[in-house]
PDB file of N, CA and C in Angstrom:
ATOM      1  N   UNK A   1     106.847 106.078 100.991  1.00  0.00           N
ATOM      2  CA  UNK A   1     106.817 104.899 100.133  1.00  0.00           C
ATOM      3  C   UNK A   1     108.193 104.695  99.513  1.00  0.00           C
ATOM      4  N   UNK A   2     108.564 103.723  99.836  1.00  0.00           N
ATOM      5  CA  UNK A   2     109.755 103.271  98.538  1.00  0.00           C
ATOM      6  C   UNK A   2     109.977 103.138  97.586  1.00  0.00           C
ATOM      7  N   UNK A   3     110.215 103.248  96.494  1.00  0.00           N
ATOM      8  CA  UNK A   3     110.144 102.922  95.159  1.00  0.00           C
ATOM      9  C   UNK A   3     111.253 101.785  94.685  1.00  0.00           C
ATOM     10  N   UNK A   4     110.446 100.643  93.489  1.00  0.00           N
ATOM     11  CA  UNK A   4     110.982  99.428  93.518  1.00  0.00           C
ATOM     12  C   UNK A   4     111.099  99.906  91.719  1.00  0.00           C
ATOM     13  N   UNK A   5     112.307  99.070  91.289  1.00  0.00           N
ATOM     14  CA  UNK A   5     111.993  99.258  89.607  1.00  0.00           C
ATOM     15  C   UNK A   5     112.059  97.383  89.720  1.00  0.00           C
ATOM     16  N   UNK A   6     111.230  97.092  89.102  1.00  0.00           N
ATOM     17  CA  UNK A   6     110.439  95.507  88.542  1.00  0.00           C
ATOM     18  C   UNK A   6     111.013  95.400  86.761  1.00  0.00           C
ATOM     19  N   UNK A   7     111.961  94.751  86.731  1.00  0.00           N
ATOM     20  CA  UNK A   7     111.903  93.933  85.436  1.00  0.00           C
ATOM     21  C   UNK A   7     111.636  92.645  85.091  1.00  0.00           C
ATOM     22  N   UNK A   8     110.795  92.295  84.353  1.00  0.00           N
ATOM     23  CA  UNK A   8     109.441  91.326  84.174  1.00  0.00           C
ATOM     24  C   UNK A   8     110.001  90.739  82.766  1.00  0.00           C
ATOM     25  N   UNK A   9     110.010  89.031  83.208  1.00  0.00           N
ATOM     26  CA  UNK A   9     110.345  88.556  81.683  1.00  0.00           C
ATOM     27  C   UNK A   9     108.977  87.441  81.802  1.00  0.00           C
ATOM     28  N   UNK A  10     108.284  87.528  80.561  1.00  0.00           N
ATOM     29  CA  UNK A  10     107.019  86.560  80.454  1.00  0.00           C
ATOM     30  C   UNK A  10     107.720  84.775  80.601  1.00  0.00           C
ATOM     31  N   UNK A  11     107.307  83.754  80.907  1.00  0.00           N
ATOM     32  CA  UNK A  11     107.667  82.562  81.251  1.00  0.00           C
ATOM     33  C   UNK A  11     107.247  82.291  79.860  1.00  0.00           C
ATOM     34  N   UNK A  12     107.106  80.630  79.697  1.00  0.00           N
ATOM     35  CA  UNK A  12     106.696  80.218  78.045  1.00  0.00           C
ATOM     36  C   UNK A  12     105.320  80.325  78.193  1.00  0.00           C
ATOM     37  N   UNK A  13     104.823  79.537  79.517  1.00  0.00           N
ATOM     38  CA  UNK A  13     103.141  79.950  79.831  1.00  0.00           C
ATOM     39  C   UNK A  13     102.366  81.285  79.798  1.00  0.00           C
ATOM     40  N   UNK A  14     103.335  82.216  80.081  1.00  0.00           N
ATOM     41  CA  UNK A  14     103.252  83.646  79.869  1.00  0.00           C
ATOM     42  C   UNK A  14     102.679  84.270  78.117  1.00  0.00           C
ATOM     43  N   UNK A  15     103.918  83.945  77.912  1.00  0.00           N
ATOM     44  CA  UNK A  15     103.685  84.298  76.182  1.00  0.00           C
ATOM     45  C   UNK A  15     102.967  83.220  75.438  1.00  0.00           C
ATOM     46  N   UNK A  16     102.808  82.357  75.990  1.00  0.00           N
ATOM     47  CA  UNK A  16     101.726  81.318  75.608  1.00  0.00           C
ATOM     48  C   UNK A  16     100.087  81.970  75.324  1.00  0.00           C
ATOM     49  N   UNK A  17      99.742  82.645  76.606  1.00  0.00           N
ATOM     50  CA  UNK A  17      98.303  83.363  76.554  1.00  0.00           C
ATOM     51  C   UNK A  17      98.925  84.750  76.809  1.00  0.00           C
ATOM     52  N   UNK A  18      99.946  85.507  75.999  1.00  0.00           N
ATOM     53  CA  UNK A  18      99.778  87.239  76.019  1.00  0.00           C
ATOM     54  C   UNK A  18      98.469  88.073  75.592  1.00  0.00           C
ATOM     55  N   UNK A  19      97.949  87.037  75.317  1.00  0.00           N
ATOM     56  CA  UNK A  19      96.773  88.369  75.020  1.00  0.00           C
ATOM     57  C   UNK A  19      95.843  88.579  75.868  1.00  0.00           C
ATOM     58  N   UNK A  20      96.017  87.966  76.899  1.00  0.00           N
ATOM     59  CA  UNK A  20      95.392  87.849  78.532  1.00  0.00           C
ATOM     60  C   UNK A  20      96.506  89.118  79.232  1.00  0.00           C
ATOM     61  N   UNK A  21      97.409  89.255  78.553  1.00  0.00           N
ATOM     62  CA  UNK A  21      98.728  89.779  80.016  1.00  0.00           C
ATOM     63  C   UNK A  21      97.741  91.267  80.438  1.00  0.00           C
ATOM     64  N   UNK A  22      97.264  91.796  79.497  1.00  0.00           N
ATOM     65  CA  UNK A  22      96.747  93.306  79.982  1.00  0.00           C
ATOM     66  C   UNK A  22      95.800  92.896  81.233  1.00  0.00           C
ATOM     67  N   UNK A  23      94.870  92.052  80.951  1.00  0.00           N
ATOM     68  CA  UNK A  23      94.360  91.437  82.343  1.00  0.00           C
ATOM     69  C   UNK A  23      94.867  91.398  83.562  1.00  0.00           C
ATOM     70  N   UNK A  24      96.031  90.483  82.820  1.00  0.00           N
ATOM     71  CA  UNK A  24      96.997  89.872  84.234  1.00  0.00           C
ATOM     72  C   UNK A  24      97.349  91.387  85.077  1.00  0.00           C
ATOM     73  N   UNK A  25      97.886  92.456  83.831  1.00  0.00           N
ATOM     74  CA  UNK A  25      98.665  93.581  84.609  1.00  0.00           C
ATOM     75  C   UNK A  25      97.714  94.436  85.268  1.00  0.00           C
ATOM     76  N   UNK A  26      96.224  94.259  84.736  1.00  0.00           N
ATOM     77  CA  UNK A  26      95.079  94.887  85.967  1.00  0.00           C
ATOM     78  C   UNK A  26      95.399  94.490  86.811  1.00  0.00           C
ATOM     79  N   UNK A  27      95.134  93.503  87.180  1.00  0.00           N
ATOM     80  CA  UNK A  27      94.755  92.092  88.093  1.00  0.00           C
ATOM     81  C   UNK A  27      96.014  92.565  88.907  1.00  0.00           C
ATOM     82  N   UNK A  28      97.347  92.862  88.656  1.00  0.00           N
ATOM     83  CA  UNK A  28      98.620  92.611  89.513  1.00  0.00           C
ATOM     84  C   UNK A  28      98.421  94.448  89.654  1.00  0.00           C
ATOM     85  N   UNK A  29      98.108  94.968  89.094  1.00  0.00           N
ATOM     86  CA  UNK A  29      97.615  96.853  90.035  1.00  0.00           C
ATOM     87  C   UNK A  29      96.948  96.425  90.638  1.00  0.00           C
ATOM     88  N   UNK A  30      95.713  95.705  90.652  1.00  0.00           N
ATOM     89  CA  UNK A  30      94.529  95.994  91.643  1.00  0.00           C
ATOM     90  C   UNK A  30      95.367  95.151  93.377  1.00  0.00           C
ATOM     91  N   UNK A  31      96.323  94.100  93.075  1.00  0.00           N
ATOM     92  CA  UNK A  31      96.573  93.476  94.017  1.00  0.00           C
ATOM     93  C   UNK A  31      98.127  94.472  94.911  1.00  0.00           C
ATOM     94  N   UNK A  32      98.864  95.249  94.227  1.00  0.00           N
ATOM     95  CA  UNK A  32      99.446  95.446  94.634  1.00  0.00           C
ATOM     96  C   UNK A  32      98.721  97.048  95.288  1.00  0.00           C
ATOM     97  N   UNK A  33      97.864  97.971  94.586  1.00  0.00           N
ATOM     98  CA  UNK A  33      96.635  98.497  95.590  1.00  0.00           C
ATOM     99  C   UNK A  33      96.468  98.408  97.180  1.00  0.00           C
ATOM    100  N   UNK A  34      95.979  96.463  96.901  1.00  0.00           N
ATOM    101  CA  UNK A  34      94.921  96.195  98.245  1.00  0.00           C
ATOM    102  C   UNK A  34      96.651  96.108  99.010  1.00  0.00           C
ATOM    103  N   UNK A  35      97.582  95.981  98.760  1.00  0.00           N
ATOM    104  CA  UNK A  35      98.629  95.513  99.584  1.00  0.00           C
ATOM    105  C   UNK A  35      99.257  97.604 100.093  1.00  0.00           C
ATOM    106  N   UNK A  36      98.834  98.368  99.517  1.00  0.00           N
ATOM    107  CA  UNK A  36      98.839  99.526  99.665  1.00  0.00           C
ATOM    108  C   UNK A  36      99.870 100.125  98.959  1.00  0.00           C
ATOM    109  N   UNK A  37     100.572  99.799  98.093  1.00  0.00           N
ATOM    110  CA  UNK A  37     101.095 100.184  96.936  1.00  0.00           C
ATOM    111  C   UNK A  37     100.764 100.768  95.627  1.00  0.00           C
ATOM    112  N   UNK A  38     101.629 100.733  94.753  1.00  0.00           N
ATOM    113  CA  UNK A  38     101.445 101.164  93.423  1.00  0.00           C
ATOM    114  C   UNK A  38     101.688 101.454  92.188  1.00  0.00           C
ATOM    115  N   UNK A  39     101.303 101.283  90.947  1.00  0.00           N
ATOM    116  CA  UNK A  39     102.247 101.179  89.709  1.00  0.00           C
ATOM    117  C   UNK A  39     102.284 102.537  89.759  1.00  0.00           C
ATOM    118  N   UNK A  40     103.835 103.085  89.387  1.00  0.00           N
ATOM    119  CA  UNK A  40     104.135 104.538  88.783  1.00  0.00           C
ATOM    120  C   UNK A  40     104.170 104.441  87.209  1.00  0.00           C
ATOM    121  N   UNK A  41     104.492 103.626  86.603  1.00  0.00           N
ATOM    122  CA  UNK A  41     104.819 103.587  85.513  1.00  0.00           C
ATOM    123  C   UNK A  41     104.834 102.319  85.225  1.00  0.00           C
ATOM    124  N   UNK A  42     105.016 102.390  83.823  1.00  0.00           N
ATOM    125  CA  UNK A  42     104.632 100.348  83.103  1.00  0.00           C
ATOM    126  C   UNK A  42     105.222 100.310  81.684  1.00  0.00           C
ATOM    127  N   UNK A  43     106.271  99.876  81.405  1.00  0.00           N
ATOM    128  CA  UNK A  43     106.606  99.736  79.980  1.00  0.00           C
ATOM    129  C   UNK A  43     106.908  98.469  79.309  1.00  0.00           C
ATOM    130  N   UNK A  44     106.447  98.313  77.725  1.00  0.00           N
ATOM    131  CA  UNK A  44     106.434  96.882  77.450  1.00  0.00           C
ATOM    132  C   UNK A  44     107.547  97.084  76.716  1.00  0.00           C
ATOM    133  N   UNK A  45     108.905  96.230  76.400  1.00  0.00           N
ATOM    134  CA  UNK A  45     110.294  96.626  76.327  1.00  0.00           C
ATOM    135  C   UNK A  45     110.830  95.993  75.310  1.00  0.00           C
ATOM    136  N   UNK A  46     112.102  96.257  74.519  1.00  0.00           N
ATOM    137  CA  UNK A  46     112.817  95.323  73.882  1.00  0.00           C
ATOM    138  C   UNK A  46     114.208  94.778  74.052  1.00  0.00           C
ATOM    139  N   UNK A  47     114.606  93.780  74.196  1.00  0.00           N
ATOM    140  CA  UNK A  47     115.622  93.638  74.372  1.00  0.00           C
ATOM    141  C   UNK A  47     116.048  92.636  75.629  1.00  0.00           C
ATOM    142  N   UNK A  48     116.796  92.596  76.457  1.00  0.00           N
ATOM    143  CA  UNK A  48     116.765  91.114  78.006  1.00  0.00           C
ATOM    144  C   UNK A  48     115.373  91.060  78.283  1.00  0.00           C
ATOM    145  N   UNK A  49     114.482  92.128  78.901  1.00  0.00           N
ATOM    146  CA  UNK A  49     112.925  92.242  79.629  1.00  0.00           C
ATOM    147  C   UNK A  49     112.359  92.649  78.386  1.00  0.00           C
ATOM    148  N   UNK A  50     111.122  91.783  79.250  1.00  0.00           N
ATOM    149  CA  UNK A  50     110.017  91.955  78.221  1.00  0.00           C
ATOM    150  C   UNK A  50     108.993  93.692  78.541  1.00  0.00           C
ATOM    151  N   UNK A  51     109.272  93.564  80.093  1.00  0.00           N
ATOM    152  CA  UNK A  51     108.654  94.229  80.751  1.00  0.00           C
ATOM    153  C   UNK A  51     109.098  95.135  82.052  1.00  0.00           C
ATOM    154  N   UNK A  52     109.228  96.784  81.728  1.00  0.00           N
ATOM    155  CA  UNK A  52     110.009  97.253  83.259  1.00  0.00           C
ATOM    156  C   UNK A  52     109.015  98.072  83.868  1.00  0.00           C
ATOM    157  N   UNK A  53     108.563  97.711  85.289  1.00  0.00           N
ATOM    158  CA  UNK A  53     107.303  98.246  85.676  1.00  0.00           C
ATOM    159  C   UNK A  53     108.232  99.231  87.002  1.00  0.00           C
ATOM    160  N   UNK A  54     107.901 100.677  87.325  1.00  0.00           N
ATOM    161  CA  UNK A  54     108.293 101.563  88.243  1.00  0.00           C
ATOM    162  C   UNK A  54     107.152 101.283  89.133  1.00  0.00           C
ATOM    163  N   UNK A  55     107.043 100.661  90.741  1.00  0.00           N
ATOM    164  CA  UNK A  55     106.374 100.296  91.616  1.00  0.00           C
ATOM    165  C   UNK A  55     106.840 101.524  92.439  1.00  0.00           C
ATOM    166  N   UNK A  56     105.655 101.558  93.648  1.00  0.00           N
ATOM    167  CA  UNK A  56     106.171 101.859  94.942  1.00  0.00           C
ATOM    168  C   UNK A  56     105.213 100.894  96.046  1.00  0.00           C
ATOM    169  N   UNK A  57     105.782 100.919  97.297  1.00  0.00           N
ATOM    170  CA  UNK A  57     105.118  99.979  98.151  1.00  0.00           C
ATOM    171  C   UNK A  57     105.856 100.418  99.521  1.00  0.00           C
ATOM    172  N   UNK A  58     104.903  99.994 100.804  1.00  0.00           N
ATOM    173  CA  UNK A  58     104.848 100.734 101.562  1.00  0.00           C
ATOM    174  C   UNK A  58     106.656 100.767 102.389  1.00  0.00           C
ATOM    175  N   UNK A  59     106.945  98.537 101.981  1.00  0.00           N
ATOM    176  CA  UNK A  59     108.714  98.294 102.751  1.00  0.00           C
ATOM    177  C   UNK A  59     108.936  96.811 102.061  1.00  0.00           C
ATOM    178  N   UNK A  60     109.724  96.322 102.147  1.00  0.00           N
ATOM    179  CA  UNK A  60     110.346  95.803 101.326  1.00  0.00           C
ATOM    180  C   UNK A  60     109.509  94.515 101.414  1.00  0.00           C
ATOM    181  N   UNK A  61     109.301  94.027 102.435  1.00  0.00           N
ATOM    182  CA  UNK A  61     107.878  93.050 103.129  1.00  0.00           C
ATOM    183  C   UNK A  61     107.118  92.670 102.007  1.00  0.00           C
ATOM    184  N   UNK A  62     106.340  94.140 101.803  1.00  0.00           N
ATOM    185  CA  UNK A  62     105.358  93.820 100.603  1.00  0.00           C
ATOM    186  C   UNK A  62     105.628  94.091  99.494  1.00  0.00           C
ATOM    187  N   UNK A  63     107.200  94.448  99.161  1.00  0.00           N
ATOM    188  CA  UNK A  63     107.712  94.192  97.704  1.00  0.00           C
ATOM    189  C   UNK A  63     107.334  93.081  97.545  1.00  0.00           C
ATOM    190  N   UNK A  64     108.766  91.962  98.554  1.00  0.00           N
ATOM    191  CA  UNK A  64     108.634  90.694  98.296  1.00  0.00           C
ATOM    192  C   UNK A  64     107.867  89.950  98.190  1.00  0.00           C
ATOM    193  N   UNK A  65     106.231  90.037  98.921  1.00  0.00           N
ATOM    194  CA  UNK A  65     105.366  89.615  98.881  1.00  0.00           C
ATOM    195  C   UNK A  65     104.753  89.284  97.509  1.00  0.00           C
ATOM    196  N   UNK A  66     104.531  90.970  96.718  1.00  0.00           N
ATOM    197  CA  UNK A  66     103.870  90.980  95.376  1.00  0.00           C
ATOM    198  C   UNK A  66     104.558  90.285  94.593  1.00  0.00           C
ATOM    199  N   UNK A  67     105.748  90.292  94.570  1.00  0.00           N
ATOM    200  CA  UNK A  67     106.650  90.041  93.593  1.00  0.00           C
ATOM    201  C   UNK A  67     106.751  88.076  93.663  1.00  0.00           C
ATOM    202  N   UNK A  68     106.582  87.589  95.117  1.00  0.00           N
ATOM    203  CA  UNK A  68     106.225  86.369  95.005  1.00  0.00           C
ATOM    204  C   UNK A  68     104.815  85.867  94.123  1.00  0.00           C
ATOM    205  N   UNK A  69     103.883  86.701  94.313  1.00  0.00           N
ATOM    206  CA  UNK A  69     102.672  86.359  93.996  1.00  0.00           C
ATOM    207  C   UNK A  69     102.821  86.536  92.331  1.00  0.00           C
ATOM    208  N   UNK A  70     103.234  87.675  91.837  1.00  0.00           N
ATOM    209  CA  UNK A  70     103.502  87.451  90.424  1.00  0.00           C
ATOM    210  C   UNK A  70     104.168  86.146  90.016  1.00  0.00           C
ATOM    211  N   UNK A  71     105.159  85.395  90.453  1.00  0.00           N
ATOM    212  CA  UNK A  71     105.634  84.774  90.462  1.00  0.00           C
ATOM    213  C   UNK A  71     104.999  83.310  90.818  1.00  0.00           C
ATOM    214  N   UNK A  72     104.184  83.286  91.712  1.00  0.00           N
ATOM    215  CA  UNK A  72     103.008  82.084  91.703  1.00  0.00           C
ATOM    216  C   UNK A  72     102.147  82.171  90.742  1.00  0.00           C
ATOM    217  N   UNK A  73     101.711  82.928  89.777  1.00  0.00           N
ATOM    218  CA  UNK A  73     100.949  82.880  88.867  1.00  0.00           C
ATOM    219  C   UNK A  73     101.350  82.526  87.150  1.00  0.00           C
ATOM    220  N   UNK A  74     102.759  82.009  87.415  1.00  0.00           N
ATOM    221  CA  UNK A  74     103.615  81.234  85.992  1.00  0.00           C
ATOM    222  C   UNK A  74     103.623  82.103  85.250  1.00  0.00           C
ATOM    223  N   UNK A  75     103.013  83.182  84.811  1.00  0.00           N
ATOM    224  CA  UNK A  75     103.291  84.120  83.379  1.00  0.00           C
ATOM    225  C   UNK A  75     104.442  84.833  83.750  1.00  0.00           C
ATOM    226  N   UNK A  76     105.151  85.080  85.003  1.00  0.00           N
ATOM    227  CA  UNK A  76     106.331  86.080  84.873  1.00  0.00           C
ATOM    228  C   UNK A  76     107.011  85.505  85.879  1.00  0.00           C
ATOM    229  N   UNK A  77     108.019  85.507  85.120  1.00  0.00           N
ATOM    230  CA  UNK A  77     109.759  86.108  86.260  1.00  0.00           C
ATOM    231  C   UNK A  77     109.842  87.493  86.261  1.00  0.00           C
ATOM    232  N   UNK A  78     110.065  87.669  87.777  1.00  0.00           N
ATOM    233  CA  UNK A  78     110.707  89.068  88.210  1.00  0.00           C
ATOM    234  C   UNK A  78     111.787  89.087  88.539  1.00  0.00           C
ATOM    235  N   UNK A  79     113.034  89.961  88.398  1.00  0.00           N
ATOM    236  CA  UNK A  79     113.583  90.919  89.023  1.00  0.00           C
ATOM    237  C   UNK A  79     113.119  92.492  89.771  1.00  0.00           C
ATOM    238  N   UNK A  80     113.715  92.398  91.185  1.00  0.00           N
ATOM    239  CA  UNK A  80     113.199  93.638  92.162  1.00  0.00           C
ATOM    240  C   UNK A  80     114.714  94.097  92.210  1.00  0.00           C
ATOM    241  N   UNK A  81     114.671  95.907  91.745  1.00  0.00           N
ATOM    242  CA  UNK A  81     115.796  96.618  92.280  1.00  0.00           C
ATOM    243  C   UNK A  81     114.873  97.326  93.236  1.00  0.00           C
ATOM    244  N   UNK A  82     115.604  97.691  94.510  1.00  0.00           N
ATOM    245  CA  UNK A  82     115.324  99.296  95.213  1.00  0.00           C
ATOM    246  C   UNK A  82     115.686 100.203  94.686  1.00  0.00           C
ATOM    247  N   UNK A  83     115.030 101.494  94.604  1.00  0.00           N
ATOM    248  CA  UNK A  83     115.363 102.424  93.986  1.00  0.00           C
ATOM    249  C   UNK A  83     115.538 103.389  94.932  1.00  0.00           C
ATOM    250  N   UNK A  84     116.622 104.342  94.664  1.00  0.00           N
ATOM    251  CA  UNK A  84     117.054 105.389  95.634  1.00  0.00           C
ATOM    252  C   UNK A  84     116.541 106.632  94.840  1.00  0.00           C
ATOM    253  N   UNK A  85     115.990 107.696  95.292  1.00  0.00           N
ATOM    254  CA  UNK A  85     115.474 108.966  94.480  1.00  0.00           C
ATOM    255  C   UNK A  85     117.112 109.513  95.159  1.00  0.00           C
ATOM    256  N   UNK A  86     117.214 110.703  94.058  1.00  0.00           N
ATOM    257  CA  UNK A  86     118.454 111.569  94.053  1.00  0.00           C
ATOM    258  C   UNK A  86     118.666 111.901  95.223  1.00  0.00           C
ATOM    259  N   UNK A  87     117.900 112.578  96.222  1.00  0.00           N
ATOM    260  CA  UNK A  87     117.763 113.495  97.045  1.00  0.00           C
ATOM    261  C   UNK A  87     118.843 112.458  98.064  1.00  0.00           C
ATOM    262  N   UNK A  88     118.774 111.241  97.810  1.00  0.00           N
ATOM    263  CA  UNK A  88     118.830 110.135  98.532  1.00  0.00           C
ATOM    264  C   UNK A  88     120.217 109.611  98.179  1.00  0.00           C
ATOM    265  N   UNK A  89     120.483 109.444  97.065  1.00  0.00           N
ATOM    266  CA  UNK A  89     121.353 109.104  97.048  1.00  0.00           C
ATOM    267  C   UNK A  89     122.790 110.146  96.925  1.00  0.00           C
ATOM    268  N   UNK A  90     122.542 111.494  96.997  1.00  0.00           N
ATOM    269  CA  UNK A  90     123.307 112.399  97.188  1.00  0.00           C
ATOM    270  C   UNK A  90     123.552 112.321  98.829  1.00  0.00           C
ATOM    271  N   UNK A  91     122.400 111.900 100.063  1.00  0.00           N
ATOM    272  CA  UNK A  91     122.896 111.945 100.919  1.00  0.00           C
ATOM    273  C   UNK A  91     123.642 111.016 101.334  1.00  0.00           C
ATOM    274  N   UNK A  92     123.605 110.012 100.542  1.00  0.00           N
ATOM    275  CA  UNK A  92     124.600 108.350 100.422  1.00  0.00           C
ATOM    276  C   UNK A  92     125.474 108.991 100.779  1.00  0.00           C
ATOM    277  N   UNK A  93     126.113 109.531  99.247  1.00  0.00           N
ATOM    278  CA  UNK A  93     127.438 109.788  98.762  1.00  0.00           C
ATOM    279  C   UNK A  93     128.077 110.590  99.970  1.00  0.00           C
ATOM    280  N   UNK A  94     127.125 112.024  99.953  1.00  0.00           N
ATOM    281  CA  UNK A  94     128.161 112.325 100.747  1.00  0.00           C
ATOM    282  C   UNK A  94     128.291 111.849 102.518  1.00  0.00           C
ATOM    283  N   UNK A  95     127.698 111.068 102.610  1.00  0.00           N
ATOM    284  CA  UNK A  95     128.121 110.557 104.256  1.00  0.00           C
ATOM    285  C   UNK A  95     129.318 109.611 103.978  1.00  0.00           C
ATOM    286  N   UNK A  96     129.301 109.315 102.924  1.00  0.00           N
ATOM    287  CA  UNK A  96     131.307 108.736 103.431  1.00  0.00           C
ATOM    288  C   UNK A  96     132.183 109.664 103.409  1.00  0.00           C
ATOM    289  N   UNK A  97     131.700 111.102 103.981  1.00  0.00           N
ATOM    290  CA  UNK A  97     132.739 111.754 104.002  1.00  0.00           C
ATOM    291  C   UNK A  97     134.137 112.250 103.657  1.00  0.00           C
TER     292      UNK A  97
END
């Protein structure tokens, strides 16, 4: 699995009905689940994001996918980073030899 870090800013429609969002953020586990993924982690934030969620998912396919679908549903803008685990990015580094 890959791991994606998701930073999530609520739209005005978003923070309009927040007291629905815990819903919404079932609703967006249970969907990113059936897509065979998964939340690692979920934090509600201060400061640029409202919201930085640690995903994993199976390839980048169905990053983009979820991350559209959050995005069809007006309460959030996303940003998607890929995330490299250490192991990984030590073998980056050292292949430029």
């Amino acid at each position: 699995m890959t791991t994606y870090i998701m930073l999530v800013n609520w739209t005005e429609q978003g923070v309009k009905n927040v007291r629905d969002s815990p819903k919404r953020l079932d609703a967006a586990r249970k969907s990113l689940a059936d897509m065979g993924g998964s939340f690692r982690e979920f934090y509600l934030t201060m400061g640029e994001y409202d919201m930085v969620a640690v995903c994993e998912a199976p390839d980048d396919a169905v990053a983009a996918r979820f991350a559209l679908q959050l995005g069809m549903g007006g309460n959030v803008r996303t940003r998607t980073l890929k995330a490299f685990p250490e192991a990984a990015y030590r073998e980056i580094i050292n292949s430029l030899g």
